[in-house]
C-alpha atoms as a PDB file:
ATOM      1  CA  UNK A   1       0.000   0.000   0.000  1.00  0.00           C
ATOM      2  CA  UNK A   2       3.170   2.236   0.715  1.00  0.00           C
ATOM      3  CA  UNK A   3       4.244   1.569  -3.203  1.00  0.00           C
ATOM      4  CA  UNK A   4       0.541   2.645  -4.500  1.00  0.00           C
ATOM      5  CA  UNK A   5       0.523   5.793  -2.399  1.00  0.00           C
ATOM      6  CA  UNK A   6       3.855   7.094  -2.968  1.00  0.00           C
ATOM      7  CA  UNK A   7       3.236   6.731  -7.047  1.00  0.00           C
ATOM      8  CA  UNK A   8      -0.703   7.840  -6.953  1.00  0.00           C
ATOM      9  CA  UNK A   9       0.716  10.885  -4.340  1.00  0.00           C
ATOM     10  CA  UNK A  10       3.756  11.961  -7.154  1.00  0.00           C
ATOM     11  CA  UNK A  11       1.300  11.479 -10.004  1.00  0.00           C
ATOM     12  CA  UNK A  12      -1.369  13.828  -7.926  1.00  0.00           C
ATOM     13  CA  UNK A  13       1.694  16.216  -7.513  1.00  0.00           C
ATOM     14  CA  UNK A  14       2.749  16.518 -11.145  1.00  0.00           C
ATOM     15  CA  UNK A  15      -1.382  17.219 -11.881  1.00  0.00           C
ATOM     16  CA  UNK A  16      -0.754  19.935  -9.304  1.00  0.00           C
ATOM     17  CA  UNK A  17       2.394  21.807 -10.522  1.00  0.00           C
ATOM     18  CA  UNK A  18       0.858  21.504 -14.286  1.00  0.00           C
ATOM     19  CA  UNK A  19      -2.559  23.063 -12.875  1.00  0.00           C
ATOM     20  CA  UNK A  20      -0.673  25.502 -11.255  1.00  0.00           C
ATOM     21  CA  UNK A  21       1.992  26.607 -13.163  1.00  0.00           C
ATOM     22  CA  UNK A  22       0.097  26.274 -16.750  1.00  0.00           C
ATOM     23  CA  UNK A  23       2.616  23.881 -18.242  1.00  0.00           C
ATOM     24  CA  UNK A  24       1.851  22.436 -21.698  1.00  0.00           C
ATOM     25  CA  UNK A  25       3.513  18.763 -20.678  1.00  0.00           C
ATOM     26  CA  UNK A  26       1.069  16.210 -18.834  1.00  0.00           C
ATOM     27  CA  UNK A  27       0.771  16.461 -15.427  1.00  0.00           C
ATOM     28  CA  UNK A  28       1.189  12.566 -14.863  1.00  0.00           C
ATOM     29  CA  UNK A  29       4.786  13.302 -17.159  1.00  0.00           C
ATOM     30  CA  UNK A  30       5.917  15.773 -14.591  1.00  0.00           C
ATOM     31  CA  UNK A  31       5.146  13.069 -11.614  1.00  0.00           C
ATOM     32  CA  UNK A  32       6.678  10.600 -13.265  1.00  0.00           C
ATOM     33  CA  UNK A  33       9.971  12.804 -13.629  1.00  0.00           C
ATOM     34  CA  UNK A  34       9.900  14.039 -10.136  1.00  0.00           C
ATOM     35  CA  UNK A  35       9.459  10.385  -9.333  1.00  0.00           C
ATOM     36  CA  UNK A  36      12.917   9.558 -10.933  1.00  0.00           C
ATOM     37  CA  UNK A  37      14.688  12.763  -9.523  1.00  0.00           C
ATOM     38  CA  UNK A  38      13.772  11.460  -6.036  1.00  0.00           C
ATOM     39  CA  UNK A  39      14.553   7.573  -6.987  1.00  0.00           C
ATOM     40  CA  UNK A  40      17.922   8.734  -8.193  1.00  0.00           C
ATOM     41  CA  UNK A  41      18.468  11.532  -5.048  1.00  0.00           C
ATOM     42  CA  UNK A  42      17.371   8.456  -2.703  1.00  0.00           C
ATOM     43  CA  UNK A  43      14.463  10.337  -1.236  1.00  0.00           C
ATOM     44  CA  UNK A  44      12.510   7.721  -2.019  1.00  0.00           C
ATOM     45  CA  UNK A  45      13.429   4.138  -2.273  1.00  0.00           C
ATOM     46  CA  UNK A  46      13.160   1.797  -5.400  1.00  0.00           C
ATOM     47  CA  UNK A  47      12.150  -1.207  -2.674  1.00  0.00           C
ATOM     48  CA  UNK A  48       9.201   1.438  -1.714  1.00  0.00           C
ATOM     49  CA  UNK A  49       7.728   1.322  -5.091  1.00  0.00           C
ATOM     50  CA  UNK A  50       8.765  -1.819  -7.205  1.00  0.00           C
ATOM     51  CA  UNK A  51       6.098  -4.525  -6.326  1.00  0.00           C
ATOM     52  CA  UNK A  52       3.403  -1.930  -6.400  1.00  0.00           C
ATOM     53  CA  UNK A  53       5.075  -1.271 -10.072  1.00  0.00           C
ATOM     54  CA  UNK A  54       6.055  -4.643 -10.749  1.00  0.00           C
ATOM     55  CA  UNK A  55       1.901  -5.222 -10.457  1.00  0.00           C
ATOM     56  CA  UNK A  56       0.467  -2.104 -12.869  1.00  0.00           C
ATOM     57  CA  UNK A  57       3.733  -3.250 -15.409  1.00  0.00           C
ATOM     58  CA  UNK A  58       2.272  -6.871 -15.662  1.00  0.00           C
ATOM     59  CA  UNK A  59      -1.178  -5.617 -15.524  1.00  0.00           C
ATOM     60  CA  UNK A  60      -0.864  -2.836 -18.392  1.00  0.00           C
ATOM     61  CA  UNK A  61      -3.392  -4.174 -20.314  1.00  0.00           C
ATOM     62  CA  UNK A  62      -6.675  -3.734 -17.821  1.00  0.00           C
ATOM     63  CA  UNK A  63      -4.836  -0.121 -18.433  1.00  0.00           C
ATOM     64  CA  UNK A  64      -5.417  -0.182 -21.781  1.00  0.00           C
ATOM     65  CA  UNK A  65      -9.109  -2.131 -22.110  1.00  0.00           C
ATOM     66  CA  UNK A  66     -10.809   1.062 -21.723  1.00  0.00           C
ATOM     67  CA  UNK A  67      -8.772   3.321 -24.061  1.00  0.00           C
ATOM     68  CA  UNK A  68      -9.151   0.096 -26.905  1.00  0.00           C
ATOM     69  CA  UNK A  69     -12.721   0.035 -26.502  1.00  0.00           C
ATOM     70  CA  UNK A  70     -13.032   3.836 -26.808  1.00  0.00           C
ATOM     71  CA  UNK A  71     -11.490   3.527 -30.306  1.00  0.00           C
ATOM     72  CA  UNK A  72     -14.544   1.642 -31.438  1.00  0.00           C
ATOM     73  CA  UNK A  73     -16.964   4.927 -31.264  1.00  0.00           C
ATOM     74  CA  UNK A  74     -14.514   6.194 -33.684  1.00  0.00           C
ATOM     75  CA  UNK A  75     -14.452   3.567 -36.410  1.00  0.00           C
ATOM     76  CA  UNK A  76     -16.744   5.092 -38.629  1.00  0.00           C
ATOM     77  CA  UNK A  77     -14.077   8.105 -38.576  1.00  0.00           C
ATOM     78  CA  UNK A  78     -11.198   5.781 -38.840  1.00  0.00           C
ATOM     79  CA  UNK A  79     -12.750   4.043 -41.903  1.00  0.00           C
ATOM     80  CA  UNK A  80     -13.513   7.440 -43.882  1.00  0.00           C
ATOM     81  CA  UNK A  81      -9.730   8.978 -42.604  1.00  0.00           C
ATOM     82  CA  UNK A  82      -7.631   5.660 -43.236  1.00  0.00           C
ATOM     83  CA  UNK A  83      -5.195   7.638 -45.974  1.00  0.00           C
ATOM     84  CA  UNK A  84      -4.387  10.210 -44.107  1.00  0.00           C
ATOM     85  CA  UNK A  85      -4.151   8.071 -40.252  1.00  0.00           C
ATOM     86  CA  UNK A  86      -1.798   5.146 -42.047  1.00  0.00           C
ATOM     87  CA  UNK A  87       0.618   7.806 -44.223  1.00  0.00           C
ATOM     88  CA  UNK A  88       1.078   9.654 -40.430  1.00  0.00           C
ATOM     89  CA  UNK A  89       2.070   5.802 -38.970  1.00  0.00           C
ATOM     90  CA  UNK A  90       4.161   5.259 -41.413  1.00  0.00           C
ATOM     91  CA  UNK A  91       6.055   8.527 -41.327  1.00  0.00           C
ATOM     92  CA  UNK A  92       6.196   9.187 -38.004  1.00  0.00           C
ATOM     93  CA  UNK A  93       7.836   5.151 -37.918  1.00  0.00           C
ATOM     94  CA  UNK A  94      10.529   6.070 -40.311  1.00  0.00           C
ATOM     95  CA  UNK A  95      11.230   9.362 -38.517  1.00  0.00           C
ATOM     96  CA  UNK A  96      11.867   7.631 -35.431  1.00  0.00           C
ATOM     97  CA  UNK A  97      13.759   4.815 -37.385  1.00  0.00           C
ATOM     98  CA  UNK A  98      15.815   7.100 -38.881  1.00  0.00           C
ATOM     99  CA  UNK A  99      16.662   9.630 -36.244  1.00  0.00           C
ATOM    100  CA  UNK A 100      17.272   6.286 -33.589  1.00  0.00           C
ATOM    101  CA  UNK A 101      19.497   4.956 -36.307  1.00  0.00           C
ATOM    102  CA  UNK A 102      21.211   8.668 -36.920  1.00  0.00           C
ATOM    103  CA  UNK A 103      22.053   8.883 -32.876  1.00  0.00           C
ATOM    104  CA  UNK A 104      23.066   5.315 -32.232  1.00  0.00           C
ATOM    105  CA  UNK A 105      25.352   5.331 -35.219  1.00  0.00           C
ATOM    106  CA  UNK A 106      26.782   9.083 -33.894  1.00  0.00           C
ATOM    107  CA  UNK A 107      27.184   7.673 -30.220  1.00  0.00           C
ATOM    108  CA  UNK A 108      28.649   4.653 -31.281  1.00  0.00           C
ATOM    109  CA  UNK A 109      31.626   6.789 -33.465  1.00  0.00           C
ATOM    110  CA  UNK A 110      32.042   8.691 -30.157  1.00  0.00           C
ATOM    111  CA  UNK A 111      32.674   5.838 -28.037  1.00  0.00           C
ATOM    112  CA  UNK A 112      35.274   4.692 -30.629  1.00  0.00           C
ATOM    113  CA  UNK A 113      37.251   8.257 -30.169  1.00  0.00           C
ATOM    114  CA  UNK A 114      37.170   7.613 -26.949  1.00  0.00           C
ATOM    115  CA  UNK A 115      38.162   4.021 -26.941  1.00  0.00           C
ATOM    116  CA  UNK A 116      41.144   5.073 -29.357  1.00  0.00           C
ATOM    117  CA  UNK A 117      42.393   7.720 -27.125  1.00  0.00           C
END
C-alpha cells in the first residue's frame, strides 16, 4: 500500500504543478519525472515502489481495455480517414527509425574516439 501511495501521491503532484503553473507537458509526465529525480536523489526508495510497479507493469493491459474500446466509437471516422491516419504511422515510424538509427550510429563513433584515445 506504501508503493501505490507514494506513485498515486507523485502522479497527484505533477497534476498539481501543471494546474498551477500552466505547463503544456502532462501532469502525470511531470510526476513521473519528479518520481525519478527522487529515486535517483534516494528520497525515495526503489524497494518502496517496485512490487506496487512490478503489479500495474504486468497488468498494463486492464490499463489499456478502456482506451481500446473507446477507439470503437470512432471507427466510422477511422474508416472514412484511413489515408491520411496510415501515411502519419508510417512517417512518423521512419522518422523515429531514422533519427534512432542517426544517434546510435553518432554515439557509437564517439565511443570509438574515446576508446582510441
Amino acid at each position: 500500500m506504501k508503493g501505490l501511495s507514494i506513485l498515486l501521491g507523485f502522479s497527484l503532484l505533477g497534476y498539481l504543478i501543471r494546474a498551477v503553473f500552466d505547463l503544456p507537458v502532462a501532469g502525470n509526465v511531470i510526476g513521473l519525472i519528479l518520481l525519478v529525480i527522487s529515486l535517483f536523489a534516494g528520497w525515495v526508495k526503489l524497494e518502496w515502489v517496485e512490487d506496487t510497479a512490478q503489479f500495474l507493469l504486468r497488468h498494463m493491459m486492464i490499463f489499456f481495455a478502456p482506451i481500446i474500446v473507446g477507439t470503437m466509437l470512432f471507427f466510422g471516422r477511422i474508416g472514412s480517414e484511413w489515408l491520411p491516419i496510415a501515411a502519419s504511422l508510417i512517417g512518423a515510424t521512419v522518422i523515429v527509425l531514422l533519427v534512432s538509427g542517426y544517434v546510435t550510429t553518432w554515439l557509437g563513433g564517439k565511443q570509438e574516439e574515446k576508446a582510441h584515445e
